[in-house]
Protein backbone atom coordinates (compact mmCIF):
# COMPACT_ATOMS: atom_id res chain seq x y z
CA UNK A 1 0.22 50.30 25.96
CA UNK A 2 2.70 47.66 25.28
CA UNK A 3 0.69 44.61 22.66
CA UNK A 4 2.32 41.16 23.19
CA UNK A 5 1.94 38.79 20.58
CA UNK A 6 3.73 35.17 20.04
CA UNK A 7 5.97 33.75 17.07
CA UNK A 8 8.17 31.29 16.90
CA UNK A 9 11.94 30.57 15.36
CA UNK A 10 14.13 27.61 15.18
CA UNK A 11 17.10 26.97 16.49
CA UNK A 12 18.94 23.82 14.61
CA UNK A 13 15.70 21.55 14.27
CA UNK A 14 14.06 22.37 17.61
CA UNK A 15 11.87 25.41 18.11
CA UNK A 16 11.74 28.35 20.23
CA UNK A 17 8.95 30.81 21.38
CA UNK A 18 9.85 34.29 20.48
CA UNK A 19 7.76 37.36 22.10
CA UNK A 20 6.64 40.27 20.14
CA UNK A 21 6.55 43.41 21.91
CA UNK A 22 4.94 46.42 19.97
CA UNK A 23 4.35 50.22 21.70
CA UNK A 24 3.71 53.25 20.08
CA UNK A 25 4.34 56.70 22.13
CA UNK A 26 5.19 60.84 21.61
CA UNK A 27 8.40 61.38 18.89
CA UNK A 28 9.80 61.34 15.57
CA UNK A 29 7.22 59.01 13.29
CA UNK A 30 10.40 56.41 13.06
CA UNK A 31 9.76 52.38 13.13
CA UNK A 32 12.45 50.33 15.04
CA UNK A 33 12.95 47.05 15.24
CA UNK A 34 15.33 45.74 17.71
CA UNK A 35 16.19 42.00 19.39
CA UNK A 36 19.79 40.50 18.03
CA UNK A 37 17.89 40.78 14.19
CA UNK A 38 19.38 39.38 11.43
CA UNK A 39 19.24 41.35 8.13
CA UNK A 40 16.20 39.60 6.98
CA UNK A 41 14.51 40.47 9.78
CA UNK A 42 15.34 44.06 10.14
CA UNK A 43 13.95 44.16 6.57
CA UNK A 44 10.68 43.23 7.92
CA UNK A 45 9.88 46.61 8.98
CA UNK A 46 9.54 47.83 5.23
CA UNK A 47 7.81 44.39 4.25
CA UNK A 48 5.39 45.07 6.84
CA UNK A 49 4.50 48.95 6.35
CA UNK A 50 3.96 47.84 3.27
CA UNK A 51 1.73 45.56 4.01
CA UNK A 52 -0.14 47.49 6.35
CA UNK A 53 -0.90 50.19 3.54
CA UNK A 54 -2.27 48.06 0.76
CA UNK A 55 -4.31 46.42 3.79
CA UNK A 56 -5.77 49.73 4.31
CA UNK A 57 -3.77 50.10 7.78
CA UNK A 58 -1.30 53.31 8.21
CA UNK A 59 1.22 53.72 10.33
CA UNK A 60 0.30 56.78 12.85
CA UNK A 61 3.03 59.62 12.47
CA UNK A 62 4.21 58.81 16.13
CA UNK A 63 7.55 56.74 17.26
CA UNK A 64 6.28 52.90 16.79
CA UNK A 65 8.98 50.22 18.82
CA UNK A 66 8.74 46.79 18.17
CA UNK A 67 10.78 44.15 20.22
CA UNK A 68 11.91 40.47 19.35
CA UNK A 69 12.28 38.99 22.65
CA UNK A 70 14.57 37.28 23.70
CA UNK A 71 17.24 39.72 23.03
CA UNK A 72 20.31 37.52 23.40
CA UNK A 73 18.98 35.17 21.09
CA UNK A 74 19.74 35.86 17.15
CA UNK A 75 16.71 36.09 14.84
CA UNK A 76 16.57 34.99 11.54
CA UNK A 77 14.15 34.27 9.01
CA UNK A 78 10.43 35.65 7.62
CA UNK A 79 8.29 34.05 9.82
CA UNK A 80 7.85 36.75 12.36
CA UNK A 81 6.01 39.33 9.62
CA UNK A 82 2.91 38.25 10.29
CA UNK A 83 2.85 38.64 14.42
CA UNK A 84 4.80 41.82 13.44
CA UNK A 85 2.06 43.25 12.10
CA UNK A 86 -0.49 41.84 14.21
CA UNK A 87 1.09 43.30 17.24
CA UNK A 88 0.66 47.08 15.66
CA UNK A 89 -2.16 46.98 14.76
CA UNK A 90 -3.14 45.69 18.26
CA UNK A 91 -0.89 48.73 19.64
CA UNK A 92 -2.70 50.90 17.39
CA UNK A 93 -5.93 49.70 19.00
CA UNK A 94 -7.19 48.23 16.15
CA UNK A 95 -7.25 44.99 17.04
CA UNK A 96 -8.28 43.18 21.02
CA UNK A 97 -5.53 42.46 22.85
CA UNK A 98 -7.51 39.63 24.16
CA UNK A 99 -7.98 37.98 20.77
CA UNK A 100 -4.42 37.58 19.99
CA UNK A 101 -3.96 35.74 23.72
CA UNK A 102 -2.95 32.10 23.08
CA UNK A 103 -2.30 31.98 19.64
CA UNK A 104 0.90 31.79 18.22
CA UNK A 105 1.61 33.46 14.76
CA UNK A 106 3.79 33.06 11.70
CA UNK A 107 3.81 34.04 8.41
CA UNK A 108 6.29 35.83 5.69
CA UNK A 109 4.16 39.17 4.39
CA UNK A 110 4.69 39.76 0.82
CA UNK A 111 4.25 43.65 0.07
CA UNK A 112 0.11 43.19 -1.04
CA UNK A 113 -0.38 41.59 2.20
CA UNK A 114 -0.25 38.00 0.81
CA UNK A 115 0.57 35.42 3.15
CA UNK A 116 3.96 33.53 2.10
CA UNK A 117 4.49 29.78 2.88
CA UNK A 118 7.64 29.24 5.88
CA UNK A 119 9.64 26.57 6.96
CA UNK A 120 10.40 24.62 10.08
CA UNK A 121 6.58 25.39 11.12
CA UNK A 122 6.20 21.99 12.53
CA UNK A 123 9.17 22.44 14.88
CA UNK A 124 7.93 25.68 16.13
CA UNK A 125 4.56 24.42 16.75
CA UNK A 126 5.67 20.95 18.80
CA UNK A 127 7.41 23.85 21.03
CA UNK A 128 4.72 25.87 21.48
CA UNK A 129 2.22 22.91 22.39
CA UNK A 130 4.95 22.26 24.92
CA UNK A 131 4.68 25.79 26.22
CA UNK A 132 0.73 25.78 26.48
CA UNK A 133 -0.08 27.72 23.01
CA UNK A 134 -2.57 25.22 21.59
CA UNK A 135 -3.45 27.75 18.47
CA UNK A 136 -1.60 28.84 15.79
CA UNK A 137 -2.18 31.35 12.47
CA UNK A 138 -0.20 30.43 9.53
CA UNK A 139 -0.63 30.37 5.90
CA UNK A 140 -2.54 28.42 3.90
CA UNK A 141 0.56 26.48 2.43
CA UNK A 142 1.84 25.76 5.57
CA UNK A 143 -1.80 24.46 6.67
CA UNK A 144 -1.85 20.42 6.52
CA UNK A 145 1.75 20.54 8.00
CA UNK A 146 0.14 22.14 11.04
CA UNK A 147 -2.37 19.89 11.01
CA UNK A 148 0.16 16.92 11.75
CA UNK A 149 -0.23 18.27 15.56
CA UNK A 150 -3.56 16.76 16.80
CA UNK A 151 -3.54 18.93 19.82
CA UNK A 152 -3.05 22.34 17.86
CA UNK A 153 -6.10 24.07 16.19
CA UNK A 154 -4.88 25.66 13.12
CA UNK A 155 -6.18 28.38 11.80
CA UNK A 156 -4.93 28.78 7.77
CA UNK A 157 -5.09 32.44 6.03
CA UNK A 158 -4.30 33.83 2.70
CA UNK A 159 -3.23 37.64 3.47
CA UNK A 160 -3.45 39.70 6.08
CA UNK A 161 -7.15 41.35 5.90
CA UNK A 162 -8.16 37.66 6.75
CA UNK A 163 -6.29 37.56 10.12
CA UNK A 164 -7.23 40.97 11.07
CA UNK A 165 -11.03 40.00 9.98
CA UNK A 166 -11.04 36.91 12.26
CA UNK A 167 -9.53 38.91 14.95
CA UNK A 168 -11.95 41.09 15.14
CA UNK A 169 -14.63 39.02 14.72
CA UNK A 170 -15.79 39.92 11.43
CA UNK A 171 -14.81 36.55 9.98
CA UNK A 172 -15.64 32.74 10.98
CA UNK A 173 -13.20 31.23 12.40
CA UNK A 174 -11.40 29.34 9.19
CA UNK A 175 -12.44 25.77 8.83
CA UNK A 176 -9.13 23.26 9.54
CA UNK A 177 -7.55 22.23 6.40
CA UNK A 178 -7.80 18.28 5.75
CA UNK A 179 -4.88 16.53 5.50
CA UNK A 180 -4.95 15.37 1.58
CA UNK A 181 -6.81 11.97 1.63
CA UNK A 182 -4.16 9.33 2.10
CA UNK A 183 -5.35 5.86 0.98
CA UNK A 184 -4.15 2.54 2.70
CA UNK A 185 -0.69 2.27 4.05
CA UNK A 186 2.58 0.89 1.56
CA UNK A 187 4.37 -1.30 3.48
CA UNK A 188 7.88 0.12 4.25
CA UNK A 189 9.61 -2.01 1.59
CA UNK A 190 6.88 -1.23 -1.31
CA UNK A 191 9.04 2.02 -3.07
CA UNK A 192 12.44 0.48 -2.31
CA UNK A 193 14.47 -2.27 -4.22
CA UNK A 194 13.09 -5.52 -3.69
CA UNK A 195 16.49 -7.70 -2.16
CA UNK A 196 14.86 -10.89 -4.30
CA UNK A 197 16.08 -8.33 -7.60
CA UNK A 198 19.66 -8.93 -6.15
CA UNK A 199 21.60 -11.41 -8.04
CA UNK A 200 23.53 -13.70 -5.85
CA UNK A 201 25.54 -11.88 -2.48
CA UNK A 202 24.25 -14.28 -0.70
CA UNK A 203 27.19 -13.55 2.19
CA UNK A 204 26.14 -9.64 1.52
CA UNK A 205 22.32 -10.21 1.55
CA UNK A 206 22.97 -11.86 5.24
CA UNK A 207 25.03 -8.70 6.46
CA UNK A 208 22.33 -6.50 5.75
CA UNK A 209 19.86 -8.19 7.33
CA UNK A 210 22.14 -8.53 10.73
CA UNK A 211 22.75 -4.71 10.15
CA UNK A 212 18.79 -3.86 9.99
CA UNK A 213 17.92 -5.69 12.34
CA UNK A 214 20.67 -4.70 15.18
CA UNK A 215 21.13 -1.05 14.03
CA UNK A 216 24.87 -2.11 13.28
CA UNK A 217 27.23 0.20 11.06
CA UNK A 218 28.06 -1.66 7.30
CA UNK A 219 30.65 -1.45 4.81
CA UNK A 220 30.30 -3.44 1.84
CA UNK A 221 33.57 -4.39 -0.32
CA UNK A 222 33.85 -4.93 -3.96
CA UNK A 223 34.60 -4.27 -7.76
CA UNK A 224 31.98 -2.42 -9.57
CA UNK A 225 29.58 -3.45 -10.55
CA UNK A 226 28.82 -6.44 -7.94
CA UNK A 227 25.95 -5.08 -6.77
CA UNK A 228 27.11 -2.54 -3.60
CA UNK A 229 24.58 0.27 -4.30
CA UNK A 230 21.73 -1.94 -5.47
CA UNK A 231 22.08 -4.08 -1.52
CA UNK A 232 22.43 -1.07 -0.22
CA UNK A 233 19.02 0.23 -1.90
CA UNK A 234 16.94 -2.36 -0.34
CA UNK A 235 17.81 -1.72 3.31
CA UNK A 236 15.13 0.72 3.70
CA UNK A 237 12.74 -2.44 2.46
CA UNK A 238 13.80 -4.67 4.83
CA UNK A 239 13.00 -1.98 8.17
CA UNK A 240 9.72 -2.00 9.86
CA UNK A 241 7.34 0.69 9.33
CA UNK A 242 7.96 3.90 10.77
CA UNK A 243 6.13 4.97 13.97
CA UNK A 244 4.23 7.97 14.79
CA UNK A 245 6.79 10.02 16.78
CA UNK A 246 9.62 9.12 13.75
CA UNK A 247 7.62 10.88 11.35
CA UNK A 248 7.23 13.64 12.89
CA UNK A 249 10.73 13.95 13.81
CA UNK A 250 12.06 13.17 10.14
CA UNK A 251 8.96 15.79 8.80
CA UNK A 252 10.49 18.14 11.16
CA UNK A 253 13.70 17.66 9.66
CA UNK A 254 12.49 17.98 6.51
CA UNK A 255 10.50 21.24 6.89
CA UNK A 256 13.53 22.87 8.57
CA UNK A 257 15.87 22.17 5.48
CA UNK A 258 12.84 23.17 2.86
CA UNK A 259 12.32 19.51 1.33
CA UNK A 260 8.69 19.64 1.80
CA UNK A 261 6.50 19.92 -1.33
CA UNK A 262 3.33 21.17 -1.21
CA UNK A 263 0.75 17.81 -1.24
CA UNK A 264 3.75 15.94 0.61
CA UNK A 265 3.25 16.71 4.93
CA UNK A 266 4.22 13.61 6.59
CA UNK A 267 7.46 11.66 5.86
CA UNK A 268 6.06 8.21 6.01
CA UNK A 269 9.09 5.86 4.68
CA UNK A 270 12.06 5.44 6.06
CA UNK A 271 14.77 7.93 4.65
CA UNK A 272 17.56 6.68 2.43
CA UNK A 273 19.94 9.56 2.28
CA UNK A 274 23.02 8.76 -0.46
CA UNK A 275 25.23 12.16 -0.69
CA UNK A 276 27.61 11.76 -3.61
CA UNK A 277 31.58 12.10 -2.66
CA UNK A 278 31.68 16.43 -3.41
CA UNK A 279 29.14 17.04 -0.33
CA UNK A 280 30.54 19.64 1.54
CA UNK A 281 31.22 19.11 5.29
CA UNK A 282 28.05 21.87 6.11
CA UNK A 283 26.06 19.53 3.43
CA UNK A 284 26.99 16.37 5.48
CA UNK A 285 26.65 17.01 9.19
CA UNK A 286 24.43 20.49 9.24
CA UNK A 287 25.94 24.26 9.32
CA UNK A 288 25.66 27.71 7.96
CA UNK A 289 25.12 31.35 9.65
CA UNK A 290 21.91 29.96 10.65
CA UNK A 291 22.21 26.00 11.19
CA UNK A 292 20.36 23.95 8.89
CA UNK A 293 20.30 19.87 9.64
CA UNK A 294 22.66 18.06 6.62
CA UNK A 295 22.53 14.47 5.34
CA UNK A 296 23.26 12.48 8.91
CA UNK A 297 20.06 14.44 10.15
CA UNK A 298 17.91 13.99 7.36
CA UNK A 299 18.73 10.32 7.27
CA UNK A 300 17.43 10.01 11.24
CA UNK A 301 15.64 6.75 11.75
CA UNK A 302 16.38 5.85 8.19
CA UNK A 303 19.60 5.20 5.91
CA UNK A 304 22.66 7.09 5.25
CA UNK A 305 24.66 5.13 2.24
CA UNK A 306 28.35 6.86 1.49
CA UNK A 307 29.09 5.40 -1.86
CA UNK A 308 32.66 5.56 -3.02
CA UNK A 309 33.44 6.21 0.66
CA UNK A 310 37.37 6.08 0.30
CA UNK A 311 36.68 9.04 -2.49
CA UNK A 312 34.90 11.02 0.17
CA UNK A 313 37.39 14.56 1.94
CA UNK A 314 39.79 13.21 4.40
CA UNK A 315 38.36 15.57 7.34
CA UNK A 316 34.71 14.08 6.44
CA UNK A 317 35.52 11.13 6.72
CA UNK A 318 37.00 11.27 10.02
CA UNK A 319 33.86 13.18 11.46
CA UNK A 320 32.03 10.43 11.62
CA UNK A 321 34.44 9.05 14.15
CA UNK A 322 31.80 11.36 16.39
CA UNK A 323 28.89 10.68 14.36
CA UNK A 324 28.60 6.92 14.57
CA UNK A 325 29.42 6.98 18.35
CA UNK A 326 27.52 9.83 19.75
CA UNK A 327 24.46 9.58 17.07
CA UNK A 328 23.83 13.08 17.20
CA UNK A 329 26.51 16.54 16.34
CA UNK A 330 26.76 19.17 18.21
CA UNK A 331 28.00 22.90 16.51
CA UNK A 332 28.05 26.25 17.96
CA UNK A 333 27.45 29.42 16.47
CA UNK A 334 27.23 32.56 18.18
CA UNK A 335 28.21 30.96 21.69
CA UNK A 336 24.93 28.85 21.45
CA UNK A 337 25.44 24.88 21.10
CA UNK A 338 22.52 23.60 18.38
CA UNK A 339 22.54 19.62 18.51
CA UNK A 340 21.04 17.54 15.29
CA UNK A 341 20.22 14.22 15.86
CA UNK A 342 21.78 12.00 13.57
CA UNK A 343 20.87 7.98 14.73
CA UNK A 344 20.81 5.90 11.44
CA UNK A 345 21.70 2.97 10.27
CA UNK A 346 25.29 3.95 8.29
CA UNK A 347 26.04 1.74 4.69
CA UNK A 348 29.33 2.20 3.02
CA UNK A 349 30.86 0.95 0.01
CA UNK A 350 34.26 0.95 -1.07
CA UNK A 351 36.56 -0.59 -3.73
CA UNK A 352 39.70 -2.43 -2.84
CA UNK A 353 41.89 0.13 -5.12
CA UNK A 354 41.40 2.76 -7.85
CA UNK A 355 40.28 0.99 -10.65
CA UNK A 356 38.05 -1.38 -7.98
CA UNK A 357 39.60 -5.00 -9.21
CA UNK A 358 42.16 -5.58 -6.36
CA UNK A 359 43.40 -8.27 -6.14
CA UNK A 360 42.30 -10.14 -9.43
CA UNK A 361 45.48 -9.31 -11.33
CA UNK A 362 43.85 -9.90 -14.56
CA UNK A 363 42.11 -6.93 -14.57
CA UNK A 364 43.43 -4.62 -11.87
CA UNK A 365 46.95 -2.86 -12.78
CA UNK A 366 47.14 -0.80 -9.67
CA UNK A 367 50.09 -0.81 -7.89
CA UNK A 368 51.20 -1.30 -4.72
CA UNK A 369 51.30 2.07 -3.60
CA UNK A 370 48.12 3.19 -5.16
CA UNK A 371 46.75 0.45 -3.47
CA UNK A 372 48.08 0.85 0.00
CA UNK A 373 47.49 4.69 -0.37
CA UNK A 374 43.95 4.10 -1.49
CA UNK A 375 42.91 1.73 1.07
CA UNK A 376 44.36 4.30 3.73
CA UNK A 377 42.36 6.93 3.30
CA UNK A 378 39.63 4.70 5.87
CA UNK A 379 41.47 5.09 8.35
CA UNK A 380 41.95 2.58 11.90
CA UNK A 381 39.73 4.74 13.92
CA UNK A 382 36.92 5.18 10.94
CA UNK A 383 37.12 1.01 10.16
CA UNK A 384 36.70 0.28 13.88
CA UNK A 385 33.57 1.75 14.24
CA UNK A 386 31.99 -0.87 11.57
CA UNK A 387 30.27 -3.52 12.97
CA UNK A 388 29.97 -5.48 9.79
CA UNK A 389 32.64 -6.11 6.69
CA UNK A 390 31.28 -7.99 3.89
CA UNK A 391 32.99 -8.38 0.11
CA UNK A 392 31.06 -8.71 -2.88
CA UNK A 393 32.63 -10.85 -5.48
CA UNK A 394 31.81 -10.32 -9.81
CA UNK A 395 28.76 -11.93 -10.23
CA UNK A 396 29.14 -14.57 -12.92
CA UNK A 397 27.19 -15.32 -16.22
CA UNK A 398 24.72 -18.11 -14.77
CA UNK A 399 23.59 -16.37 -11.65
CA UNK A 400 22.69 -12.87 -14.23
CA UNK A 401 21.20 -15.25 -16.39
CA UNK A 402 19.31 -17.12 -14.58
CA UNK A 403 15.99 -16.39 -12.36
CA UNK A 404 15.91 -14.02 -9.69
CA UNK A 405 15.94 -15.95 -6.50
CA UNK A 406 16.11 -15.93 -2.90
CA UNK A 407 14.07 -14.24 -0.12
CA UNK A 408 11.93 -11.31 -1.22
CA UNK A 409 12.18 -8.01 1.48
CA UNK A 410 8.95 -8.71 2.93
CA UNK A 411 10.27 -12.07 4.17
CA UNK A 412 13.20 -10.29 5.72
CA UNK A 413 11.36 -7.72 6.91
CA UNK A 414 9.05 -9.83 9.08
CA UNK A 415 12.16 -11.23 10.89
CA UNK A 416 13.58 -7.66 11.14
CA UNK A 417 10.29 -6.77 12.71
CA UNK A 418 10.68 -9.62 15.19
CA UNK A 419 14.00 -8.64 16.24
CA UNK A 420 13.01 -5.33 17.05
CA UNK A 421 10.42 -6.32 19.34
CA UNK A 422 13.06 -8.68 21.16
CA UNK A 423 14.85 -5.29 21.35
CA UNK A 424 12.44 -3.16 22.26
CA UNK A 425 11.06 -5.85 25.82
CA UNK A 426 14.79 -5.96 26.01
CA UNK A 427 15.89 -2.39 26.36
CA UNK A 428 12.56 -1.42 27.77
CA UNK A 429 13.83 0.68 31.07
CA UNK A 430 16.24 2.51 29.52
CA UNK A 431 16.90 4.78 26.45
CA UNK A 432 18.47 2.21 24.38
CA UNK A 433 17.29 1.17 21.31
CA UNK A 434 19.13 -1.55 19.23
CA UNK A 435 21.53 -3.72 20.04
CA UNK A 436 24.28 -1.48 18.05
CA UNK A 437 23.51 0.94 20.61
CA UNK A 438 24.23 -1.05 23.36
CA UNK A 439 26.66 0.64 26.17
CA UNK A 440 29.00 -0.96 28.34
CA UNK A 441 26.77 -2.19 31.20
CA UNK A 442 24.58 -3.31 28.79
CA UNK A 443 26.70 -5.50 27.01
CA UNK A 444 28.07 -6.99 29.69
CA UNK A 445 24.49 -7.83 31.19
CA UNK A 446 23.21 -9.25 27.68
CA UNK A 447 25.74 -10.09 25.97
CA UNK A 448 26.86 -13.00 28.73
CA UNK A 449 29.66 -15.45 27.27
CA UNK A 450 30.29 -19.20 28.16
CA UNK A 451 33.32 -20.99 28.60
CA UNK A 452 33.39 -21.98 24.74
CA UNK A 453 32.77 -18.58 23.55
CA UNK A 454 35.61 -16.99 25.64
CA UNK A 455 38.12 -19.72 24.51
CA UNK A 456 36.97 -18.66 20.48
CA UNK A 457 37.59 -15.18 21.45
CA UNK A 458 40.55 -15.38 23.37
CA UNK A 459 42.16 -17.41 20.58
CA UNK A 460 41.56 -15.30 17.53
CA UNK A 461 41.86 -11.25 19.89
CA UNK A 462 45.47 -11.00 18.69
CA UNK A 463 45.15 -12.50 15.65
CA UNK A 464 42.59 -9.97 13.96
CA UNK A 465 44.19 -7.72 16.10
CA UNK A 466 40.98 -6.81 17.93
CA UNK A 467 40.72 -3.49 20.25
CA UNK A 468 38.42 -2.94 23.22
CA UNK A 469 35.98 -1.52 20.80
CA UNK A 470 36.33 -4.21 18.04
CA UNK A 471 35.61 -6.65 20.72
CA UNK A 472 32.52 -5.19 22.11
CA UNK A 473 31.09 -5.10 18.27
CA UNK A 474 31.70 -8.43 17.84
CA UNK A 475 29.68 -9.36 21.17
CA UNK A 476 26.73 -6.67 20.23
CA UNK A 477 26.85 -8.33 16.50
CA UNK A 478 26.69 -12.02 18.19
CA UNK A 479 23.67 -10.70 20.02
CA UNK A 480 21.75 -9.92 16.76
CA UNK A 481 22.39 -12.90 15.66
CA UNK A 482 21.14 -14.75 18.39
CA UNK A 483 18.01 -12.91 18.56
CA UNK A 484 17.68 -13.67 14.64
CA UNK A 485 17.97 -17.47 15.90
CA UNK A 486 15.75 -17.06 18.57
CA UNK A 487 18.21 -17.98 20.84
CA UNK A 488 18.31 -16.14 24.76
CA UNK A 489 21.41 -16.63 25.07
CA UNK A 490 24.90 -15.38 22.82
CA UNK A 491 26.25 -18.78 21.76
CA UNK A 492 29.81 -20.11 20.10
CA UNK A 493 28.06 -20.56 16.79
CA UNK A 494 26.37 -17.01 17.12
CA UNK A 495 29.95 -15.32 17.36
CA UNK A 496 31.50 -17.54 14.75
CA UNK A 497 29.11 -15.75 12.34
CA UNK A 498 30.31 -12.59 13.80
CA UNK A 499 33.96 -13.32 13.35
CA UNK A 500 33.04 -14.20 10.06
CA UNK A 501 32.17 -9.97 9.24
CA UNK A 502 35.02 -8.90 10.44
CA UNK A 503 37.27 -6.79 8.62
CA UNK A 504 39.92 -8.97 5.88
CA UNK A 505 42.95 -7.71 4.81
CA UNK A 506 41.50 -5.90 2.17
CA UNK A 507 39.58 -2.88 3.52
């Protein structure tokens, strides 16, 4: 008799139901595994006769088959020990067939029989809800991540004597693990920089508030020490709380990549993701034998800030050329395309030269090649996918000195919050989003100009030396900052602000 039993695997950050197929027949006592296995996974065999035997479970001196269907999918990973095991045993007879119906089982078996925490768990389990598998066994650890699933009942174990107990019926079915008591909500801006703490920028403050709000692309320009990183910091602050289905998305991200601490199962803030300049292109945008989401995915529905971005590889940098259009990346491995998701709003900061103090002579010394050579490594294509160009000057001894002033991020936030909703009524029949996302019908529709806002265009097109997708910025910016006035419709003053963001000769 053939036992079927369910796992699960991931492929990129979205999960996939994997069959287990276990017979045992007449021949040589030999234990195969077979299914496109990675090496882990052919090692499972030993992990799990192990197992098995200090359970008090032998294998029976006849040929024992196990398959990992689908074959022409490669397997990787731990997780499929446990329904391993389980599907022996209920080969063997030793356990119903018609207790293992329905639920889905993971687990990593250590050689005691111990039950070893996994990750991507989540993922699996949204896929399995999707497939009609509304139960799942997995270890204890992995418990209160389950639990983020209100429709699945989750059944947490410590070793493999438990499962087998419960199977049979010799055990109570294991009470639900509570999610660790959580008290009242933070607001989103509560563990972030507050943008009152930033001296001055008053130019740069505004940018990142037209940014947040639209979901527009950001590169702030500057010496050191003005304050880049520190704006940058608070634009997490200034974003509404996260919703439900975000969460789980960024958890699932999370779990995939092995970020999640035990005590910590829901992402709840908005990620702020700042990869220093030696990231390697697999640590950016996601890679590896078996694909693993990078920094643009586990920034989704958050931040991604690229400090130093001139300092950043060449080929990185022009990746995002795809990145910030597409909002997702696509890689293939094996002939099988894995897509992350990668929509977030994207910071960068940059100095005008090496030493950062172009073009106050008195302190910068660069020269005019370093310069030039410096500021080209951003390159046309990269700087005309920014919405927003801002420059933040030395702060000088009375604004340091004096009080911290200006709107705190909680006052921002509430007009970011606004904005969104605008958005959201706005964009409510299709899959649109923000105003940054805008495509071309859509700008046209919403984006409607009047006779004084073509004639301001028209006039200053060749003088910036605008292209087709410069231009459209400029009309999805104008749009933010009409909604941020309140205004219906995209005025002459509302694109004068625009114009006023847009790149300057330096960077």
């Amino acid at each position: 008799m053939v036992a079927e039993v369910w796992s699960g695997m991931v492929q990129g950050i979205q999960g996939e139901l994997v069959t287990i197929q276990a017979d045992i027949s007449e021949g040589l006592p030999v234990f195969g595994l077979t299914g496109h296995l990675s090496a882990e996974v052919k090692e499972a065999k030993e992990r799990v006769r192990t197992a098995l035997k200090n359970t008090g479970y032998h294998l029976p001196p006849r040929r024992v088959s196990v398959n990992l269907a689908p074959a022409d999918v490669k397997k990787s990973g731990t997780r499929y020990d446990l329904a391993i095991a389980v599907g022996i045993l209920t080969a063997m007879g030793l356990v119903p067939g018609s207790s293992v119906k329905g639920i889905i089982f993971l687990g990593e078996l250590a050689l005691d029989g111990e039950l070893a925490p996994l990750t991507g768990v989540l993922a699996i389990l949204r896929a399995a809800l999707a497939a009609g598998c509304t139960v799942c066994a997995v270890p204890l650890h992995n418990v209160e991540e389950a639990s983020l699933l209100p429709e699945m009942t989750v059944l947490g174990f410590a070793n493999l004597r438990e499962v087998v107990g419960y199977l049979n019926g010799k055990r109570e079915i294991p009470a639900k693990k509570k999610p660790a008591e959580r008290g009242k909500r933070k607001e989103s801006g509560s563990s972030w920089t507050d943008l009152s703490e930033v001296r001055g920028q008053q130019m740069a403050k505004r940018a990142l508030e037209i940014a947040v709000a639209g979901c527009h692309n950001l590169l702030l320009d500057g010496p050191p020490g003005s304050g880049k990183s520190m704006l940058a910091s608070c634009a997490p602050g200034i974003m509404p709380p996260m919703s439900r289905e975000e969460m789980i998305d960024a958890t699932i991200a999370y779990s995939v990549r092995g970020m999640l601490k035990e005590g910590m199962s829901l992402v709840e803030t908005r990620p702020f993701r700042a990869p220093s300049p030696s990231v390697t292109m697999a640590g950016m945008f996601g890679g590896g034998a078996e694909p693993k989401p990078g920094e643009v995915t586990l920034a989704h529905h958050g931040v991604l800030f690229l400090d130093e971005f001139p300092e950043f590889k060449r080929e990185l940098i022009e990746m995002f050329r795809l990145v910030l259009e597409e909002h997702r990346i696509t890689q293939v491995r094996s002939g099988k395309a894995v897509t992350f998701p990668a929509d977030f709003i994207f910071i960068a900061a940059a100095n005008p030269c090496p030493c950062g103090y172009y073009p106050d002579r008195r302190y910068c010394h660069c020269s005019l090649g370093q310069i030039q050579r410096y500021q080209s490594r951003l390159s046309g294509p990269i700087l005309d996918r920014i919405d927003l160009f801002v420059r933040c000057d030395k702060i000088s001894y009375e604004v340091m000195a004096g009080k911290p002033s200006g709107e705190t991020s909680a006052d921002v936030r509430e007009r970011v919050r606004r904005v969104w909703e605008i958005q959201k009524e706005r964009f409510l029949k299709s899959g649109t989003k923000f105003n940054g996302r805008m495509g071309t019908k859509e700008v046209e529709r919403f984006c409607a100009l009047d006779g004084d806002s073509r004639a301001l265009l028209r006039e200053v097109f060749d003088r910036l030396r605008l292209t087709g997708r410069s231009y459209t910025r400029i009309l999805k910016v104008g749009r933010t900052i009409a909604d941020l006035a309140g205004s219906p419709d995209v005025r002459e003053e509302h694109l004068r602000e625009a114009l006023l963001f847009r790149r300057s000769e330096n960077l």
